[in-house]
N, C-alpha and C. Protein backbone atom coordinates (compact mmCIF):
# COMPACT_ATOMS: atom_id res chain seq x y z
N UNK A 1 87.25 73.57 64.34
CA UNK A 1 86.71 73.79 65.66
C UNK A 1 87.80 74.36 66.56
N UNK A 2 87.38 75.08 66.99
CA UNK A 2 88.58 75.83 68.03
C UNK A 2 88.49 74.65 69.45
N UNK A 3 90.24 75.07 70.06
CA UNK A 3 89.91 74.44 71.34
C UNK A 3 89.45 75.06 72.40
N UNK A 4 88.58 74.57 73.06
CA UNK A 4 87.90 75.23 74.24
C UNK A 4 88.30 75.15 75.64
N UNK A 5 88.65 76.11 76.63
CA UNK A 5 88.72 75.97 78.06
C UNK A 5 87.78 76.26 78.71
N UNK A 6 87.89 75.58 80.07
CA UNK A 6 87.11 76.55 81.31
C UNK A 6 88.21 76.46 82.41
N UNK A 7 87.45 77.19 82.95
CA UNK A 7 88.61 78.18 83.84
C UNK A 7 87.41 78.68 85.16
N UNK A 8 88.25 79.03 86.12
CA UNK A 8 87.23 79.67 86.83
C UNK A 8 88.27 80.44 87.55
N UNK A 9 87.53 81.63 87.47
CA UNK A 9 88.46 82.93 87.25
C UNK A 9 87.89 84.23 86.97
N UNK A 10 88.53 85.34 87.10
CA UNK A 10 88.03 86.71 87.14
C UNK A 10 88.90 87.16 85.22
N UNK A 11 87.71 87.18 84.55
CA UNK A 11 87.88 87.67 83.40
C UNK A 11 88.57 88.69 83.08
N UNK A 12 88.28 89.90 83.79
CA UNK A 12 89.50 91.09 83.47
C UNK A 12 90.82 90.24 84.08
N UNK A 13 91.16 89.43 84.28
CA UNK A 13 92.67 89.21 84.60
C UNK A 13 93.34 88.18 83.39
N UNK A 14 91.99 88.09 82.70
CA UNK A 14 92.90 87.33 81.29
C UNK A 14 94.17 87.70 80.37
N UNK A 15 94.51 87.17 79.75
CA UNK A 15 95.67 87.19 79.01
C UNK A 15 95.47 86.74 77.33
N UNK A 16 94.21 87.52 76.55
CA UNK A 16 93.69 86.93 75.38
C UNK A 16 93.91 88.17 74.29
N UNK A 17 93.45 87.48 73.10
CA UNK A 17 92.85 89.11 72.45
C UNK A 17 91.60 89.79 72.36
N UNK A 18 90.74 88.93 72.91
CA UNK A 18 89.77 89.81 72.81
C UNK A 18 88.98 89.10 74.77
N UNK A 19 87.74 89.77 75.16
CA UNK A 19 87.29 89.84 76.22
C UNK A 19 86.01 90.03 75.96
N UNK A 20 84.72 88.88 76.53
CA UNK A 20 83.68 88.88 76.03
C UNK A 20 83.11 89.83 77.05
N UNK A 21 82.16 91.10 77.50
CA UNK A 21 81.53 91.68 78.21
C UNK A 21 80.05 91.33 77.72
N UNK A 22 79.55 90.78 79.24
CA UNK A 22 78.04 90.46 79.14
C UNK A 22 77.29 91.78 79.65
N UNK A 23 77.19 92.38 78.69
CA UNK A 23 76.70 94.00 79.00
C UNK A 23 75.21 94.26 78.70
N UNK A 24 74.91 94.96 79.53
CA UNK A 24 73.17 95.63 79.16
C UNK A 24 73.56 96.63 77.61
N UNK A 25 72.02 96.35 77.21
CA UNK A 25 71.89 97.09 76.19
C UNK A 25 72.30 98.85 76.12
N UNK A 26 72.39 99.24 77.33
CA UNK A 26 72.84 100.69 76.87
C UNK A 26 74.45 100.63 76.75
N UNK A 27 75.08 99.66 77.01
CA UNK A 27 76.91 99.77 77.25
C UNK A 27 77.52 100.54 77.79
N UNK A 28 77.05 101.40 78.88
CA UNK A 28 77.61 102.20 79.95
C UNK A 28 77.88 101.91 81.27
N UNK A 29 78.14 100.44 81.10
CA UNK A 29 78.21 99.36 82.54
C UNK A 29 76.54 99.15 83.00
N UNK A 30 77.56 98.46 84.14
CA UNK A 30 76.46 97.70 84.81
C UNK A 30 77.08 97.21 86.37
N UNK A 31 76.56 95.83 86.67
CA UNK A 31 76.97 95.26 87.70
C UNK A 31 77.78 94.05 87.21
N UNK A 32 77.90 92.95 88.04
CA UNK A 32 78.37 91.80 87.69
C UNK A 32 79.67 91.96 86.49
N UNK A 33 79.61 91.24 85.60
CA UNK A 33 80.97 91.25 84.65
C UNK A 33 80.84 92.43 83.78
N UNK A 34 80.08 93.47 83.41
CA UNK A 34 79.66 94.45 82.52
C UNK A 34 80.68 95.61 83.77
N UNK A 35 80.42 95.47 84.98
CA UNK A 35 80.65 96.69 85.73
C UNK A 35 82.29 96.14 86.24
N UNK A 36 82.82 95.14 85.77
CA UNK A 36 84.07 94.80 86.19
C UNK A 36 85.17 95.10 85.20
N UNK A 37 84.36 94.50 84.36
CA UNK A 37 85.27 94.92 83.36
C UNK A 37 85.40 96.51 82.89
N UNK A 38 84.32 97.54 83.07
CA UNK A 38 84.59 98.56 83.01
C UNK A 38 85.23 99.15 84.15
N UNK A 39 85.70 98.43 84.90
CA UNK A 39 86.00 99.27 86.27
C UNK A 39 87.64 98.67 86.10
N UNK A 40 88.05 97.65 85.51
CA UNK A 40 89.27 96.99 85.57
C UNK A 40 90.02 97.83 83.87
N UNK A 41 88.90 97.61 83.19
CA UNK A 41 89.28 98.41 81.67
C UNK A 41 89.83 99.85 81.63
N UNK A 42 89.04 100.60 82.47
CA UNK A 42 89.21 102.14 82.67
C UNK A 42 88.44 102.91 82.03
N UNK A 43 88.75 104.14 81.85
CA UNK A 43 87.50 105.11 81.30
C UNK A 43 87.04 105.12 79.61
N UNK A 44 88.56 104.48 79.28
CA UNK A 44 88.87 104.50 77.50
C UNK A 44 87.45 103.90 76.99
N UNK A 45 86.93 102.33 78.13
CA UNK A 45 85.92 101.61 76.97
C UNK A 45 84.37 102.46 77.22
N UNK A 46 84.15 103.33 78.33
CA UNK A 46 83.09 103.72 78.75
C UNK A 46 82.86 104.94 77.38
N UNK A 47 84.66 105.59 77.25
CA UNK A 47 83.92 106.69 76.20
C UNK A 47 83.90 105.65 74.81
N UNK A 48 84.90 104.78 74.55
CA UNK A 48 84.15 104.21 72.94
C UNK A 48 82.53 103.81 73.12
N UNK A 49 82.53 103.00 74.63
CA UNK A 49 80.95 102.96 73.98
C UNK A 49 79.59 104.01 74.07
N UNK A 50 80.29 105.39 74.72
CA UNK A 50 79.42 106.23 74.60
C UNK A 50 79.24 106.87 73.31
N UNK A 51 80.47 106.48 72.42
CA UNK A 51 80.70 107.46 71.12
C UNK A 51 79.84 106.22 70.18
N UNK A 52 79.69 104.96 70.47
CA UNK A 52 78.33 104.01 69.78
C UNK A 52 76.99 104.31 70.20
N UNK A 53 77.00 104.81 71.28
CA UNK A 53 75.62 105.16 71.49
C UNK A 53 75.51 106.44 70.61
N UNK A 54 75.99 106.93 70.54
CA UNK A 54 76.08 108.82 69.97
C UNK A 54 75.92 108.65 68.97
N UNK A 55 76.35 107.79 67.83
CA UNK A 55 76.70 107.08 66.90
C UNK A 55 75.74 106.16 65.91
N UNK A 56 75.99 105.09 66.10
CA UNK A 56 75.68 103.49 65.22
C UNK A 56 74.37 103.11 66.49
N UNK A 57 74.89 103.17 67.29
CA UNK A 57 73.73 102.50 68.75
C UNK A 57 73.12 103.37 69.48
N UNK A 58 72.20 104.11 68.11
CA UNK A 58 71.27 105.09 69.03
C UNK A 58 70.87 104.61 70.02
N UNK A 59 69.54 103.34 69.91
CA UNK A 59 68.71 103.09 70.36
C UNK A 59 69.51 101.86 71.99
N UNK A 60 70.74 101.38 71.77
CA UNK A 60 71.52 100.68 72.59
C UNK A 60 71.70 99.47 71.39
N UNK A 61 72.47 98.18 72.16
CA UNK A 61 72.80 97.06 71.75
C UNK A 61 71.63 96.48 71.87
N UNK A 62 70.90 95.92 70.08
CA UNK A 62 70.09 94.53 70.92
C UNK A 62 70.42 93.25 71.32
N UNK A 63 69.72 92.44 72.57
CA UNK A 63 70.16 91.08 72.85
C UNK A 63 70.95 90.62 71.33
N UNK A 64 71.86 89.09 71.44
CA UNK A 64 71.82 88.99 70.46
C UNK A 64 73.08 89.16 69.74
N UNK A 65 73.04 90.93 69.86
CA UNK A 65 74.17 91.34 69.08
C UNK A 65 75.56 91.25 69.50
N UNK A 66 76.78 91.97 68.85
CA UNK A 66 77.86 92.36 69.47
C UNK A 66 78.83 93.24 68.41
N UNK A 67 79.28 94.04 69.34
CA UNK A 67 79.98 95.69 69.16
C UNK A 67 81.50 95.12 69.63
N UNK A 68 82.67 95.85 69.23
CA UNK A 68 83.86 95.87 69.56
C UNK A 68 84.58 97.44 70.32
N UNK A 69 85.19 97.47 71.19
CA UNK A 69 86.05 98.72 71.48
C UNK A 69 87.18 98.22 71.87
N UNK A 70 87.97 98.97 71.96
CA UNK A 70 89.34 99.10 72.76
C UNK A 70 89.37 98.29 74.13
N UNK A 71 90.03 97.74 74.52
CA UNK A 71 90.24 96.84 76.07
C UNK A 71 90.88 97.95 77.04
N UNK A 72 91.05 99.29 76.73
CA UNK A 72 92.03 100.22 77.82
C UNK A 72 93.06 99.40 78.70
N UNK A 73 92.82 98.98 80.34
CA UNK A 73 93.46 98.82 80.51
C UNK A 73 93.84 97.11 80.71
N UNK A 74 92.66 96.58 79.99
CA UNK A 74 92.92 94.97 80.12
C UNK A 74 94.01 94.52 79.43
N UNK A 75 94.58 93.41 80.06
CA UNK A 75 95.44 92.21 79.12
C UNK A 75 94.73 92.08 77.69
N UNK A 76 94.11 92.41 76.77
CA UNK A 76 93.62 92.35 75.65
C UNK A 76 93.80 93.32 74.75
N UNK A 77 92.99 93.21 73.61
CA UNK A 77 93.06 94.05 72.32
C UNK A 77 91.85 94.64 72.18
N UNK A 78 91.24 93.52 72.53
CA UNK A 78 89.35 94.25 72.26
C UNK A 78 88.97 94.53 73.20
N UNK A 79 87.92 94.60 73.51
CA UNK A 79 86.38 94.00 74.78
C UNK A 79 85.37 94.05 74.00
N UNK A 80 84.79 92.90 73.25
CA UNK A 80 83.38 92.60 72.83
C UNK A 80 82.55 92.41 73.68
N UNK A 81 81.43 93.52 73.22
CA UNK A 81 80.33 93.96 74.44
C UNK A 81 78.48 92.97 73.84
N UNK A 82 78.38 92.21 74.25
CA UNK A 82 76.79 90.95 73.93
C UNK A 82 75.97 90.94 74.83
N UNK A 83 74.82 91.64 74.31
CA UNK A 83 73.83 91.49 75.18
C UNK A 83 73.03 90.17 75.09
N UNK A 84 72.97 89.47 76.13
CA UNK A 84 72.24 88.46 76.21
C UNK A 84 70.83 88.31 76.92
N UNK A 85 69.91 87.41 76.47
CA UNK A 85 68.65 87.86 76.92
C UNK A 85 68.18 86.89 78.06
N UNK A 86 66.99 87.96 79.05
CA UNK A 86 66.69 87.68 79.98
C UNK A 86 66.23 86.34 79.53
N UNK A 87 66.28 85.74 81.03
CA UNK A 87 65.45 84.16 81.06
C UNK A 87 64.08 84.17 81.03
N UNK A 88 63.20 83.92 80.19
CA UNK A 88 61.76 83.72 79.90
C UNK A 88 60.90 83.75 80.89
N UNK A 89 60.20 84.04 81.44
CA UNK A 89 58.54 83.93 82.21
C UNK A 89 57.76 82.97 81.50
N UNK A 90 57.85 82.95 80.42
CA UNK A 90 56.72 81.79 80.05
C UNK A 90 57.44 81.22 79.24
N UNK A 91 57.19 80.03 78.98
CA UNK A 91 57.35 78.60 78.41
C UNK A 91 57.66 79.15 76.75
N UNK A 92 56.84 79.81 76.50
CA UNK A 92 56.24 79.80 75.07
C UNK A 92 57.81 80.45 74.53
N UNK A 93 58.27 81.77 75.35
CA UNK A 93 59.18 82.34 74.72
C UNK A 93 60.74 81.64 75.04
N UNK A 94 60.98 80.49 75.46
CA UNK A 94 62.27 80.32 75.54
C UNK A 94 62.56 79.75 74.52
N UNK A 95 62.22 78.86 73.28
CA UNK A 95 63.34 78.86 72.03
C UNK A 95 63.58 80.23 71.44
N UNK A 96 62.62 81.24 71.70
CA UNK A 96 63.15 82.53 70.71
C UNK A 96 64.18 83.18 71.67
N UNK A 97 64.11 82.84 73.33
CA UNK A 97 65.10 83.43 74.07
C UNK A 97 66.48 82.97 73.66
N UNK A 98 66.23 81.41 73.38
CA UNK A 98 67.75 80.65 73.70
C UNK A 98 68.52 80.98 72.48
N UNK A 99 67.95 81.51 71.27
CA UNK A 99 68.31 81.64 70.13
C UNK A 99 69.29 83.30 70.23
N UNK A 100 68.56 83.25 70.71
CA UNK A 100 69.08 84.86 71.51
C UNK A 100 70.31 85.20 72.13
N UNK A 101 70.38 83.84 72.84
CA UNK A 101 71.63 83.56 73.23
C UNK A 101 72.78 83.05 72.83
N UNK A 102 72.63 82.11 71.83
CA UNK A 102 73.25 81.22 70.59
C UNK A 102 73.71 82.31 69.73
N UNK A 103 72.70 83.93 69.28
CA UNK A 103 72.89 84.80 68.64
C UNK A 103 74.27 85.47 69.50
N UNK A 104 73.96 85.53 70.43
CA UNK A 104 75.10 86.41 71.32
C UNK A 104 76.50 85.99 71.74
N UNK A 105 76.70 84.21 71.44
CA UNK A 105 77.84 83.91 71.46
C UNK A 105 78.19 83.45 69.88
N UNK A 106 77.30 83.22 69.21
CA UNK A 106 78.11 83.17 67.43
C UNK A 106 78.03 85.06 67.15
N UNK A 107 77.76 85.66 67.71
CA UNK A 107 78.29 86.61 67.07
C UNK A 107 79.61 87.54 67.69
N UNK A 108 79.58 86.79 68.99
CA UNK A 108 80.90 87.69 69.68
C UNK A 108 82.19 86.46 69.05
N UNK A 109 82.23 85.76 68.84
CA UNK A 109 83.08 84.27 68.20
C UNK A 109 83.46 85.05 66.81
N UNK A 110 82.07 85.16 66.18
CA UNK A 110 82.47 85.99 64.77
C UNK A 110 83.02 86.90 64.65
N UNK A 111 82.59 88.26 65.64
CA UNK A 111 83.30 89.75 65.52
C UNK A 111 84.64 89.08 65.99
N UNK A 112 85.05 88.61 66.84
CA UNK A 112 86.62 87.90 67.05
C UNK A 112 87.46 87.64 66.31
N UNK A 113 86.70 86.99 65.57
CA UNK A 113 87.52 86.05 64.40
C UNK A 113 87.87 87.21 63.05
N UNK A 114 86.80 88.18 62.97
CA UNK A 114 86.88 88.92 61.90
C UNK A 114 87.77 90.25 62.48
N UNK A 115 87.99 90.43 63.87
CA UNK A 115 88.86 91.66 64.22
C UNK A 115 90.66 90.98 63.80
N UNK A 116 90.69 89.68 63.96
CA UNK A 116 92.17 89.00 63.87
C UNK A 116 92.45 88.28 64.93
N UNK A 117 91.56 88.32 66.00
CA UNK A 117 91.47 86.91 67.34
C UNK A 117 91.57 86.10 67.55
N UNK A 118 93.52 85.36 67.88
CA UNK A 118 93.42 84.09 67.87
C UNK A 118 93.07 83.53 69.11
N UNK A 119 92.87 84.38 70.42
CA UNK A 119 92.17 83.81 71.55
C UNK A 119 91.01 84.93 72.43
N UNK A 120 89.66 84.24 72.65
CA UNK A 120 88.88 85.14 73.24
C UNK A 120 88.68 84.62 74.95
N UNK A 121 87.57 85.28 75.13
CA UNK A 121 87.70 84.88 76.75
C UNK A 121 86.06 85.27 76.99
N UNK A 122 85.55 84.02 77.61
CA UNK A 122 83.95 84.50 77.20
C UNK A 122 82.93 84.48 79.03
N UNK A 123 82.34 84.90 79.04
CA UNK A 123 81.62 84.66 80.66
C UNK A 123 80.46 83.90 80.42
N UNK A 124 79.83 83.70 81.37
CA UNK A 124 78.61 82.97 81.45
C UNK A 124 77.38 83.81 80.29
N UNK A 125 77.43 84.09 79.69
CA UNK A 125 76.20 85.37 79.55
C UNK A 125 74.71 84.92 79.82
N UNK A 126 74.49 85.80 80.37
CA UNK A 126 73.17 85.51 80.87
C UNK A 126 72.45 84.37 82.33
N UNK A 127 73.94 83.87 82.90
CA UNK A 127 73.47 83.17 83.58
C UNK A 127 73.93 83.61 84.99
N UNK A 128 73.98 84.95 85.09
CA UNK A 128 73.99 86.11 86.71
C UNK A 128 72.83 86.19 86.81
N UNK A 129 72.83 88.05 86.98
CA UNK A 129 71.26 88.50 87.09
C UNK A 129 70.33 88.55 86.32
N UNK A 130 70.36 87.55 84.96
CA UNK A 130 69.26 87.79 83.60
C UNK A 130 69.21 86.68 84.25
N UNK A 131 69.17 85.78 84.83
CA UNK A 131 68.73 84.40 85.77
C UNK A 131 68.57 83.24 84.68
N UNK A 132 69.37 83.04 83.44
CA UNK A 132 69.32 82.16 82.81
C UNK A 132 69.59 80.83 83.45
N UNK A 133 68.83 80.08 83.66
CA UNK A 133 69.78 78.23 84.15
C UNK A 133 71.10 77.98 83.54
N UNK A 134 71.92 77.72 84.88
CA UNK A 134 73.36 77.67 83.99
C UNK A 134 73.43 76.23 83.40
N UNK A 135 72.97 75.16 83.57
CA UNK A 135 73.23 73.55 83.29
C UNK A 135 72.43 74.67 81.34
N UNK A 136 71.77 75.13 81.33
CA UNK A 136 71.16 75.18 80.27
C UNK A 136 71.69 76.10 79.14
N UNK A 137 72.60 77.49 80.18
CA UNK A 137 73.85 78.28 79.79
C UNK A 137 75.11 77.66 79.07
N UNK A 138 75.42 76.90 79.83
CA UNK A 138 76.48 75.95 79.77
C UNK A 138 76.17 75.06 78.14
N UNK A 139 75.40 74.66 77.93
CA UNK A 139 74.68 73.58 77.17
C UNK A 139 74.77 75.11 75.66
N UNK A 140 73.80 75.74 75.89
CA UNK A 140 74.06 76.65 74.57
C UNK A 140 75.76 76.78 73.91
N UNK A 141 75.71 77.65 75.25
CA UNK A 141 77.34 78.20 75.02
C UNK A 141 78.50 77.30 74.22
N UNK A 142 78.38 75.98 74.86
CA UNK A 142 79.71 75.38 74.71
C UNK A 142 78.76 74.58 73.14
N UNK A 143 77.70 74.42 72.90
CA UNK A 143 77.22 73.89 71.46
C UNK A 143 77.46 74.73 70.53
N UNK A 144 77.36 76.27 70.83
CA UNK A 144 78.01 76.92 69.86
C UNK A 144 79.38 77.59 69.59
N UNK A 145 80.19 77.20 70.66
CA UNK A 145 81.44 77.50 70.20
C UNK A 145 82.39 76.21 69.81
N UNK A 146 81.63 74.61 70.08
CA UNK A 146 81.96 73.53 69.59
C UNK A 146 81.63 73.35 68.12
N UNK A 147 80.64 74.28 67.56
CA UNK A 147 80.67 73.92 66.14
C UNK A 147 80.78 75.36 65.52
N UNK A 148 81.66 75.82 65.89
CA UNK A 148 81.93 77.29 65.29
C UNK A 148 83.13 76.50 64.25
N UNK A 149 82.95 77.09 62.83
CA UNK A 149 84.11 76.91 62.02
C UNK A 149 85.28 77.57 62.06
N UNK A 150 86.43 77.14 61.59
CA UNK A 150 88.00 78.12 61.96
C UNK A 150 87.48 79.30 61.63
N UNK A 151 86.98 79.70 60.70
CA UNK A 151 86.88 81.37 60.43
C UNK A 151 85.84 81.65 61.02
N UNK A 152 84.72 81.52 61.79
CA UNK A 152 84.13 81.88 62.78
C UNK A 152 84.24 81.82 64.16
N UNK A 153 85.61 82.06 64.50
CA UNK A 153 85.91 81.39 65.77
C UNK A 153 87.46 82.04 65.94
N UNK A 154 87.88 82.59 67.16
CA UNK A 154 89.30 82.42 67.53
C UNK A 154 89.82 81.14 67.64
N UNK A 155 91.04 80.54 67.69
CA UNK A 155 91.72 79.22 67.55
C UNK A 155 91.26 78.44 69.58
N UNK A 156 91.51 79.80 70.45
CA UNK A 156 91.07 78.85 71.73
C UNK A 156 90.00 80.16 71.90
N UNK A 157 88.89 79.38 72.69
CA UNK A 157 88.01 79.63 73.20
C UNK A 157 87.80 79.44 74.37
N UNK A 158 88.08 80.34 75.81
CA UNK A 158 88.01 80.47 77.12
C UNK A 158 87.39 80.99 77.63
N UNK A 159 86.41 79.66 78.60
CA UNK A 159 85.19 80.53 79.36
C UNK A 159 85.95 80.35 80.78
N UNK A 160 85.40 81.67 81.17
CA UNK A 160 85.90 81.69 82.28
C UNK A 160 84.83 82.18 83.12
N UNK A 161 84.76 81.19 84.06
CA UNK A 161 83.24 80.89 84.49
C UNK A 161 83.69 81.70 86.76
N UNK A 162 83.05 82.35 87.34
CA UNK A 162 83.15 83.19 88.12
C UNK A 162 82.90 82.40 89.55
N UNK A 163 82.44 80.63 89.59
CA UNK A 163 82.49 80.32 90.69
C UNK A 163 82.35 78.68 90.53
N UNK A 164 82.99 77.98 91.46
CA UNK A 164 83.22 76.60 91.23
C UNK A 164 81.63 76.12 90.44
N UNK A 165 80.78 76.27 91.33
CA UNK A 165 79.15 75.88 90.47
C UNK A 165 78.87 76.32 88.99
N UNK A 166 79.37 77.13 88.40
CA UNK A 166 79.57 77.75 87.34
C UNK A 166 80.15 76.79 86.73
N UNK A 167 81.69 76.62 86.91
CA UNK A 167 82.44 75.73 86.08
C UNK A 167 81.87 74.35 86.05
N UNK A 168 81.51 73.73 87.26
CA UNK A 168 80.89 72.32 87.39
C UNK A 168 79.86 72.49 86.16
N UNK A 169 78.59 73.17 86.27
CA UNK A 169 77.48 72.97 85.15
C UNK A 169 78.01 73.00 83.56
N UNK A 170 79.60 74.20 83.65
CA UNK A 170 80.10 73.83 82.41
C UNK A 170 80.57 72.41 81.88
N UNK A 171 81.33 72.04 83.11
CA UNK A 171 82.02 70.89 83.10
C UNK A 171 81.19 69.97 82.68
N UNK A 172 80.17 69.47 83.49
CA UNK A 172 78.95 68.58 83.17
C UNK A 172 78.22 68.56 81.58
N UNK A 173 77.98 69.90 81.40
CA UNK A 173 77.51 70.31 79.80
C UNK A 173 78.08 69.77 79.02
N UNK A 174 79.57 69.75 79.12
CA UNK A 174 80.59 69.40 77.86
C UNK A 174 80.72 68.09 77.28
N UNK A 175 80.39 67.09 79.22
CA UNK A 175 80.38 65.56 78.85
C UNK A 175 79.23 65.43 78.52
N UNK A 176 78.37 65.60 79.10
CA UNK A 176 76.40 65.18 78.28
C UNK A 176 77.06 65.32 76.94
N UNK A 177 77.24 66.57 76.26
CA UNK A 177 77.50 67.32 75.11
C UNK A 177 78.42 66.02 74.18
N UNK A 178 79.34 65.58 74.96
CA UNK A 178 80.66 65.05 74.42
C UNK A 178 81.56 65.65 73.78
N UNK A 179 81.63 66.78 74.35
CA UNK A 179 83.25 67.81 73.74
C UNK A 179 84.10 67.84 74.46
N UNK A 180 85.27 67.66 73.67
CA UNK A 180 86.60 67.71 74.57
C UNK A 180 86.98 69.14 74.90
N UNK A 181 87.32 69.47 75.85
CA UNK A 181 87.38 70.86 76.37
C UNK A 181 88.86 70.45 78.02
N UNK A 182 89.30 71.69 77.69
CA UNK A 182 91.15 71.11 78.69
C UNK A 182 90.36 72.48 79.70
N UNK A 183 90.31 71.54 80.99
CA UNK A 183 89.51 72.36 82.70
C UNK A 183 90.85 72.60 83.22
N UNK A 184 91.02 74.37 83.47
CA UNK A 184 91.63 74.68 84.70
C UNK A 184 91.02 75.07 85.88
């Protein structure tokens, strides 16, 4: 099991190897952490991920998934780009949503672990403007990077959550949860 932080903090200012971007499916930015990190990264990650769209990601990223490029000008090595899925309208579709989401942080954990990542740096996904509940964000997230195995996983795992309420619902998640996790 890797060890886990939270933090509350502006993600492009990390100091990891890799950088989780909660990006829309086309990967040409966005707002919120998708449009920060391309704006803090520089132009380098906008053309790798235009050369995936051109490429491997005709159609874009689905929820779910996750892609690797270059970090340009971040403190990092990577920027793993996960689309995570909107929060449900109806009842019926939120286990196939939340799975969705579980998909989007075991697979940015995995591409990590398999690029050579002994530390990543992850955001809320999905719990900005895809309006996911963060007590419920929090609760996915930290269940699946608490039972990620060493080789599915960088050694620390840092969320770095964008506003005290953020970190609190993490914070809270971890004890319901009962995982030990070290809060800056």
């Amino acid at each position: 099991m890797p060890r886990i932080e939270l933090v509350t903090g502006d993600i492009t200012a990390e100091r990891v190897d890799a950088i989780v971007n909660a990006a829309n499916s086309t990967l040409l930015g966005g707002g919120g952490v998708d449009g920060a990190i391309h704006r803090a990264g520089g132009p380098s990650i906008l053309a790798e991920c235009r050369e995936l769209r051109a490429t491997t990601l005709t159609d874009g990223l689905p929820a779910g998934e996750a892609v690797a490029t270059g970090a340009g000008r971040l403190h990092a090595r990577w920027v793993i780009h996960t689309v995570g899925p909107v929060w449900p309208a109806g009842a019926t579709e939120t286990d196939a949503r939340r799975e969705l989401l579980r998909a989007a942080y075991r697979n940015s954990l995995g591409l990590a672990a398999r690029l050579g990542a002994t530390s990543i740096a992850l955001p809320a996904v999905s719990a900005g403007v895809y309006g996911w509940p963060a007590g419920d964000a929090a609760t996915v997230a930290l269940t699946v990077a608490s039972t990620a195995s060493a080789d599915a996983a960088p050694d620390l795992v840092r969320f770095v959550l964008f506003s005290a309420r953020m970190h609190a619902e993490f914070s809270a998640a971890a004890d319901r949860l009962g995982i030990a996790v070290a809060v800056g």
